[in-house]
PDB file of N, CA and C in Angstrom:
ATOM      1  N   UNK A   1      15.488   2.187   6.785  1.00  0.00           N
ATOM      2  CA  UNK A   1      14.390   1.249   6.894  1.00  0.00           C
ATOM      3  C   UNK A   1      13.183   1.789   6.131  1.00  0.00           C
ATOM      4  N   UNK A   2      12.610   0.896   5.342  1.00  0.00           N
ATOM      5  CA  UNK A   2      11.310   1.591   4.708  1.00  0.00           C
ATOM      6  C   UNK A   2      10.070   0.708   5.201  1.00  0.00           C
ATOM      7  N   UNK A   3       9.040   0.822   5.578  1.00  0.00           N
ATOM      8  CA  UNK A   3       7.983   0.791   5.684  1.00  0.00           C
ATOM      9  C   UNK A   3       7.225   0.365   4.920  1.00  0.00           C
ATOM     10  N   UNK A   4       6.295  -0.913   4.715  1.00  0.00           N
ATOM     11  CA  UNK A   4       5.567  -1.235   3.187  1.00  0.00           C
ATOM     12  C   UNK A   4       4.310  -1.264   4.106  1.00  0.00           C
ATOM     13  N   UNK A   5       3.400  -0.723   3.453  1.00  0.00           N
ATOM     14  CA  UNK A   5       1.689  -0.970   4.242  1.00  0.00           C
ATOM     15  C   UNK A   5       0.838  -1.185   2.829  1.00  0.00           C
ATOM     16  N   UNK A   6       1.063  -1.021   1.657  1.00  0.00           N
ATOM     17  CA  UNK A   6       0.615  -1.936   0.739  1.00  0.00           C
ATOM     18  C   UNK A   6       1.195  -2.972  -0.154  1.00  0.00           C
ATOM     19  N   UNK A   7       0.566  -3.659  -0.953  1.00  0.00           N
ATOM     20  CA  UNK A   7       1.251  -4.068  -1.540  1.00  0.00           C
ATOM     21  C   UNK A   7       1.577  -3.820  -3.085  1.00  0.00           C
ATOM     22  N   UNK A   8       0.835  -2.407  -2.721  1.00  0.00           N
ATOM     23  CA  UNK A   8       1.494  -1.959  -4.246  1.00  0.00           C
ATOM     24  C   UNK A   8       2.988  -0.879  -4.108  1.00  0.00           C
ATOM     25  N   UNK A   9       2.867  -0.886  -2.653  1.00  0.00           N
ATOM     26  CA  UNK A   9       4.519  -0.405  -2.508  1.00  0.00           C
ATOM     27  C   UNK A   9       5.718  -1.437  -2.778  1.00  0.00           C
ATOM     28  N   UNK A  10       5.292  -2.557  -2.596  1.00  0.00           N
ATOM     29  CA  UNK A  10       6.375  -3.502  -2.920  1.00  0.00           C
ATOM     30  C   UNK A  10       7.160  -3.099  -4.366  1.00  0.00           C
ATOM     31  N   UNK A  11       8.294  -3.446  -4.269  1.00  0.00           N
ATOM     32  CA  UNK A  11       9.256  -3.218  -5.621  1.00  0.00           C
ATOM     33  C   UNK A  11       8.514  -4.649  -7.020  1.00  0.00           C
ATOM     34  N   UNK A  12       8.694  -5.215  -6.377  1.00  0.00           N
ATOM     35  CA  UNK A  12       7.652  -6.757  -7.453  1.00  0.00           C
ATOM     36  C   UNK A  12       7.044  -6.795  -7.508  1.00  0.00           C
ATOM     37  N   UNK A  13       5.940  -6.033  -7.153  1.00  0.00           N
ATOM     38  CA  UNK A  13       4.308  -5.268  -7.458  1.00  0.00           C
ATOM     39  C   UNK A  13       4.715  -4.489  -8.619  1.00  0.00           C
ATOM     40  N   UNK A  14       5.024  -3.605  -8.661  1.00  0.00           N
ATOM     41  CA  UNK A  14       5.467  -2.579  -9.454  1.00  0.00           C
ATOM     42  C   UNK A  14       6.035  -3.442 -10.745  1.00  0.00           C
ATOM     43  N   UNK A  15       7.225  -3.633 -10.549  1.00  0.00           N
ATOM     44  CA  UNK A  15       7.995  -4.744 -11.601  1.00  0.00           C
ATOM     45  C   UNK A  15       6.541  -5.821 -12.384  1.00  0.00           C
ATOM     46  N   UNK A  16       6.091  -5.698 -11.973  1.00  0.00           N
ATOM     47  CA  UNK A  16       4.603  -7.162 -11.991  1.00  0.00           C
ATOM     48  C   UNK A  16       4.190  -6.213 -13.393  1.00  0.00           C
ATOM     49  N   UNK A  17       3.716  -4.648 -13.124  1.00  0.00           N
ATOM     50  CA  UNK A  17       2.712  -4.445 -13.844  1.00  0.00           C
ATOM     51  C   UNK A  17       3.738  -3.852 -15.121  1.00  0.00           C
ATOM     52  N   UNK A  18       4.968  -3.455 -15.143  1.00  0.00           N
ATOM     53  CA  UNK A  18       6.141  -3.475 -15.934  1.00  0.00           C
ATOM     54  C   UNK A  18       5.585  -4.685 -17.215  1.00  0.00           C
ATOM     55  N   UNK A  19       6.086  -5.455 -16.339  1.00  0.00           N
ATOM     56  CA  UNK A  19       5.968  -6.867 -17.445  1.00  0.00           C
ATOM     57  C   UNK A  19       5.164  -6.697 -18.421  1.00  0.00           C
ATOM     58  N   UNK A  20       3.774  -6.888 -17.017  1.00  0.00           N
ATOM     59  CA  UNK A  20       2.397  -7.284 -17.763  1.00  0.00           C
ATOM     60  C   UNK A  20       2.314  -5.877 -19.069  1.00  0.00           C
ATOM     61  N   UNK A  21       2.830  -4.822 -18.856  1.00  0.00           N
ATOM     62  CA  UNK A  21       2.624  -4.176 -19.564  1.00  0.00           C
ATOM     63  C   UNK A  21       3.292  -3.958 -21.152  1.00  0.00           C
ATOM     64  N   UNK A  22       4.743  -4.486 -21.074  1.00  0.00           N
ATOM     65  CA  UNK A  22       5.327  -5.040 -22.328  1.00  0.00           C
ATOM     66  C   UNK A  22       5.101  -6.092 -22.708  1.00  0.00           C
ATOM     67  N   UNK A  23       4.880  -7.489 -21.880  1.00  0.00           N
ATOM     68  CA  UNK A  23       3.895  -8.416 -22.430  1.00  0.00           C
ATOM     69  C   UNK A  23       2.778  -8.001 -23.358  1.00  0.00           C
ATOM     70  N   UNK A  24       1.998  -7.173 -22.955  1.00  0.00           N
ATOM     71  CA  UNK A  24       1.007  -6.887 -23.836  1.00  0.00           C
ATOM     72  C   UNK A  24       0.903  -6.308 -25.148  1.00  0.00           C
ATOM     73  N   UNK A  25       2.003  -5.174 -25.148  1.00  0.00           N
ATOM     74  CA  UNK A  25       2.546  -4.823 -26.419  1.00  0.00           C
ATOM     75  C   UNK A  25       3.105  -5.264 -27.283  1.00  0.00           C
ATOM     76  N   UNK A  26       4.520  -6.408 -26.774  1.00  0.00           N
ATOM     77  CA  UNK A  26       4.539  -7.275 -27.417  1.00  0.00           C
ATOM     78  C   UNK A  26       3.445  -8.284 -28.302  1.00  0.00           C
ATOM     79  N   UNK A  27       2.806  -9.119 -27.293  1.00  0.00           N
ATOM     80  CA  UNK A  27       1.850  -9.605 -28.106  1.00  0.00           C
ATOM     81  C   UNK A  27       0.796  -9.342 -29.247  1.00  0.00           C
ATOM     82  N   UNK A  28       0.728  -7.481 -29.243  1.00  0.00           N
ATOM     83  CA  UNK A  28      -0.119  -7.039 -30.242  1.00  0.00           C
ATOM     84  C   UNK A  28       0.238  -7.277 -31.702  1.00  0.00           C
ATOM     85  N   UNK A  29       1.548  -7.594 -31.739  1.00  0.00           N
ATOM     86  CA  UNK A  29       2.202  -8.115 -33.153  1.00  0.00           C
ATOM     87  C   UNK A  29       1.967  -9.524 -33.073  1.00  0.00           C
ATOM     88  N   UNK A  30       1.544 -10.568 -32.883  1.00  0.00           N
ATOM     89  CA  UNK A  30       1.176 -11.742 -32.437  1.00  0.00           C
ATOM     90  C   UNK A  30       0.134 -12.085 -34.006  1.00  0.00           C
ATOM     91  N   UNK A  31       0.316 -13.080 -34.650  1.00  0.00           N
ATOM     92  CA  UNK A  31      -0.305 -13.490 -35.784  1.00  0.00           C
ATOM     93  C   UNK A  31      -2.390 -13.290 -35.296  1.00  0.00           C
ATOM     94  N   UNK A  32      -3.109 -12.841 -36.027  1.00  0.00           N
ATOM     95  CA  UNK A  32      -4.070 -12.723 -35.906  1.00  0.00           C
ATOM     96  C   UNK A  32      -5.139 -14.151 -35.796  1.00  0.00           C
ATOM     97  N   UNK A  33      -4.341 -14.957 -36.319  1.00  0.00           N
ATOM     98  CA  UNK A  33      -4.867 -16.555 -35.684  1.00  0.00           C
ATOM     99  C   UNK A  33      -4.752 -16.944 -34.138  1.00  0.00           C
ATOM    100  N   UNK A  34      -3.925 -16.353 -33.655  1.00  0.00           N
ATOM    101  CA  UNK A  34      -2.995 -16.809 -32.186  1.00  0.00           C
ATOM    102  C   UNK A  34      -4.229 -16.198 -31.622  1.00  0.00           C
ATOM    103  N   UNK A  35      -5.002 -14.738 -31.878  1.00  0.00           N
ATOM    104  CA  UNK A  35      -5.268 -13.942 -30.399  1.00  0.00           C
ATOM    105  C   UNK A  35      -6.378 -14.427 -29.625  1.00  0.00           C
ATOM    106  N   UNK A  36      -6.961 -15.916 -29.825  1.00  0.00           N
ATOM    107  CA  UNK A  36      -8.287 -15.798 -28.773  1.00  0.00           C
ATOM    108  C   UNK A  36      -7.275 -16.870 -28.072  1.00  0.00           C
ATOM    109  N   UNK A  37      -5.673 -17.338 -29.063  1.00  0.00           N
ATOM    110  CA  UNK A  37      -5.415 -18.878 -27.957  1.00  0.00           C
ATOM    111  C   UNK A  37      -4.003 -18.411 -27.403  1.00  0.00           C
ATOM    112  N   UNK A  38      -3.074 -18.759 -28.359  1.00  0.00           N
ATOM    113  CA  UNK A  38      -2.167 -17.881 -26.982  1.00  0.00           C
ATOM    114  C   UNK A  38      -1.689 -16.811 -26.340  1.00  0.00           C
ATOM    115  N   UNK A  39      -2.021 -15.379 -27.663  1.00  0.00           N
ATOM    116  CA  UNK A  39      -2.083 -14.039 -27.261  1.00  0.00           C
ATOM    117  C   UNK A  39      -2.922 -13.892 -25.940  1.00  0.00           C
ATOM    118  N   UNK A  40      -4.301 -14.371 -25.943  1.00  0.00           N
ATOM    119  CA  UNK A  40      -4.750 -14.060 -24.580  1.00  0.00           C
ATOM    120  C   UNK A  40      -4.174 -14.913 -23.594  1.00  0.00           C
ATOM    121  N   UNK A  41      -3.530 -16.268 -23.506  1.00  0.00           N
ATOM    122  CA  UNK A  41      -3.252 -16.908 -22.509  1.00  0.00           C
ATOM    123  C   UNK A  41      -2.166 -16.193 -22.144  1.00  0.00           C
ATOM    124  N   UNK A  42      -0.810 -15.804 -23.008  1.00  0.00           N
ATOM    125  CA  UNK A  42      -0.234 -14.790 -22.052  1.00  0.00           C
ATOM    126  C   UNK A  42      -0.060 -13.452 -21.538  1.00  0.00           C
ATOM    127  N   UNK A  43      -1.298 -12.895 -22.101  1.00  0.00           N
ATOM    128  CA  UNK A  43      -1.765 -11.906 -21.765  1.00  0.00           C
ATOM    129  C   UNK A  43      -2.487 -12.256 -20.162  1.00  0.00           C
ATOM    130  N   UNK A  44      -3.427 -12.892 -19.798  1.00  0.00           N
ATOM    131  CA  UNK A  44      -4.028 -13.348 -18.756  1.00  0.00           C
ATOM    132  C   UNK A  44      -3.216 -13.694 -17.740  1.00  0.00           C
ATOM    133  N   UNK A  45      -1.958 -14.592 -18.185  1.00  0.00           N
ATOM    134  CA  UNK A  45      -0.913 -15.064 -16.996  1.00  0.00           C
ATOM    135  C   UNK A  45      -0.201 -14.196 -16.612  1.00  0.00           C
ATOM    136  N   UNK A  46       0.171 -12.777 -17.369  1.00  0.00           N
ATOM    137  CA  UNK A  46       1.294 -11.651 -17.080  1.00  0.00           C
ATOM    138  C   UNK A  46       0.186 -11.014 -16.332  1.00  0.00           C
ATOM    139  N   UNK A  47      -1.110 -10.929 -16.068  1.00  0.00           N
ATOM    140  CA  UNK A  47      -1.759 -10.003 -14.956  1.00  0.00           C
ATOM    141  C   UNK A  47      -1.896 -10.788 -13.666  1.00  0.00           C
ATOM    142  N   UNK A  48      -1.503 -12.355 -14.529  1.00  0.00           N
ATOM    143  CA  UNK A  48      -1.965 -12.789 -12.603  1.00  0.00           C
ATOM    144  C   UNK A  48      -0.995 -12.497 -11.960  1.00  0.00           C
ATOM    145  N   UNK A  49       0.497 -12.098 -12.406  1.00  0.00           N
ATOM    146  CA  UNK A  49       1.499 -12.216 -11.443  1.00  0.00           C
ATOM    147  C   UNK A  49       0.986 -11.002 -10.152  1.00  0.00           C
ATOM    148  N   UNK A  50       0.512 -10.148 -10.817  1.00  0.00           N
ATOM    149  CA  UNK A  50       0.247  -9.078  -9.908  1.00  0.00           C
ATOM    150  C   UNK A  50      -1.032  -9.499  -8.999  1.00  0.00           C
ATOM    151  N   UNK A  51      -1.882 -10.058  -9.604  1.00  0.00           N
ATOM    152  CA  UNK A  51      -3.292 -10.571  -8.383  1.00  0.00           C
ATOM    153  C   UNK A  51      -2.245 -11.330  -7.795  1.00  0.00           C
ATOM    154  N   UNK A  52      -1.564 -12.603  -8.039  1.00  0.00           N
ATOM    155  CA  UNK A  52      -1.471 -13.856  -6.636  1.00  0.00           C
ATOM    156  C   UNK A  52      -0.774 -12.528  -5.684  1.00  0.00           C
ATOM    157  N   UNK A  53       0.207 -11.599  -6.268  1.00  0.00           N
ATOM    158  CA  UNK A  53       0.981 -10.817  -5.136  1.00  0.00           C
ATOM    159  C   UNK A  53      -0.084  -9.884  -4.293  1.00  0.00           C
ATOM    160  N   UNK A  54      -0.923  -9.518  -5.078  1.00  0.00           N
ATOM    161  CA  UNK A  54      -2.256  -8.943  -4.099  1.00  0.00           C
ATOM    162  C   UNK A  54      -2.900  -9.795  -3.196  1.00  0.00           C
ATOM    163  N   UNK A  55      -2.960 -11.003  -3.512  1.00  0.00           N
ATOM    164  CA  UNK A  55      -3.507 -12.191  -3.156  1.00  0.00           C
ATOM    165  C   UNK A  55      -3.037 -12.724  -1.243  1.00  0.00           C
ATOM    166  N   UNK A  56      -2.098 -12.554  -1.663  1.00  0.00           N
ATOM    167  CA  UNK A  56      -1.121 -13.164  -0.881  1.00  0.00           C
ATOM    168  C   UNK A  56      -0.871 -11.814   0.223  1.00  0.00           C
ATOM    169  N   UNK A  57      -1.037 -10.407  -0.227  1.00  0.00           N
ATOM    170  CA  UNK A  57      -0.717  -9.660   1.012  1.00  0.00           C
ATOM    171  C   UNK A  57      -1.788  -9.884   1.684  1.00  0.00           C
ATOM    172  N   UNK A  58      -3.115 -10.098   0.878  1.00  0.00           N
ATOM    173  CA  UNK A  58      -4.465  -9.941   1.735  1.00  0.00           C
ATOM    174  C   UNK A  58      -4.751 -10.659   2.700  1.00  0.00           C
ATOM    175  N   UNK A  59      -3.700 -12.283   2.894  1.00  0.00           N
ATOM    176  CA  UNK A  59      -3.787 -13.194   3.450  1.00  0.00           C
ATOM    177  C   UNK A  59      -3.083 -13.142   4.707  1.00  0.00           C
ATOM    178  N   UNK A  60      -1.939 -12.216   4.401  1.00  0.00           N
ATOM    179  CA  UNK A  60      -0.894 -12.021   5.408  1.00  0.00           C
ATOM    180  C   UNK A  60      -1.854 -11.214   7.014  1.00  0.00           C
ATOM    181  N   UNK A  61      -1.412 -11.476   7.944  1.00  0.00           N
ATOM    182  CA  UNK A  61      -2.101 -11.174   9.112  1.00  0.00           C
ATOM    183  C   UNK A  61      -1.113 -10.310   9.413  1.00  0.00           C
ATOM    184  N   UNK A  62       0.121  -9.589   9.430  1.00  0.00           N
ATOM    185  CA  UNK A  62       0.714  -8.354   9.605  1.00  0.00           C
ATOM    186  C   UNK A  62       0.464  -7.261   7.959  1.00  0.00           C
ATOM    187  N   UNK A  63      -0.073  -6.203   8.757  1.00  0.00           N
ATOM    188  CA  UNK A  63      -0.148  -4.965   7.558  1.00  0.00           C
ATOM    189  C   UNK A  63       0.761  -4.405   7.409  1.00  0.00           C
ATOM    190  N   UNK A  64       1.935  -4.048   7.856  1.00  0.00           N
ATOM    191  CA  UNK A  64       2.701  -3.008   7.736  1.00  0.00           C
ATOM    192  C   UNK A  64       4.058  -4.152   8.259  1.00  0.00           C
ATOM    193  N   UNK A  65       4.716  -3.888   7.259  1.00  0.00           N
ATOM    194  CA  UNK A  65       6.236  -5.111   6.850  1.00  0.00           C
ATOM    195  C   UNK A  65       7.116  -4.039   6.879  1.00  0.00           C
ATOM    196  N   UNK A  66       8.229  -4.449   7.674  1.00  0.00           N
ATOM    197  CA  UNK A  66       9.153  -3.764   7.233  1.00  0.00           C
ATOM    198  C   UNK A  66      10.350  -4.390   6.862  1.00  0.00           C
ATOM    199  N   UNK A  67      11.065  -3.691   6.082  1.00  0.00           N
ATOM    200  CA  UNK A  67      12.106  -4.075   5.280  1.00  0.00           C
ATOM    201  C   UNK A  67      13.608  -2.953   5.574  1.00  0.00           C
ATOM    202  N   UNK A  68      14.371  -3.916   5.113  1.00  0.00           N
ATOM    203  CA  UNK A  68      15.577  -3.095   5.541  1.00  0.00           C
ATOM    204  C   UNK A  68      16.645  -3.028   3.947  1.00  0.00           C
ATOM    205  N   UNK A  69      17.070  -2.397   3.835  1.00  0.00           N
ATOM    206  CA  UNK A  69      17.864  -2.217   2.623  1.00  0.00           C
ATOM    207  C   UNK A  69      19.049  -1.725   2.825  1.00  0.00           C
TER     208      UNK A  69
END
């Protein structure tokens, strides 16, 4: 049994900032016309995955989840 009391212990927290983080590299090769329109739009959407998941623990009224594997 493991124990989660944040939500940056979650496994899809983690995985979240993965993404966002090859998302971003990727996009640095991105045509120099693209970067104020869609380089930043998916740059911006690959960080929200990680806020709504912050979002959403903050809302939760139990702190400490446990999980079974």
């Amino acid at each position: 049994m493991v124990y989660v009391t944040s939500f940056r212990d979650l496994e899809v927290y983690k995985l979240s900032r993965e993404v966002a983080k090859a998302i971003y590299f990727v996009s640095k090769n991105f045509p120099k016309e693209e970067k104020y329109s869609l380089t930043d739009q998916i740059r911006r959407s690959s960080r929200s995955i990680g806020a709504q998941i912050a979002e959403a623990w903050g809302k939760e009224d139990t702190r400490c989840i446990l999980f079974q594997s």
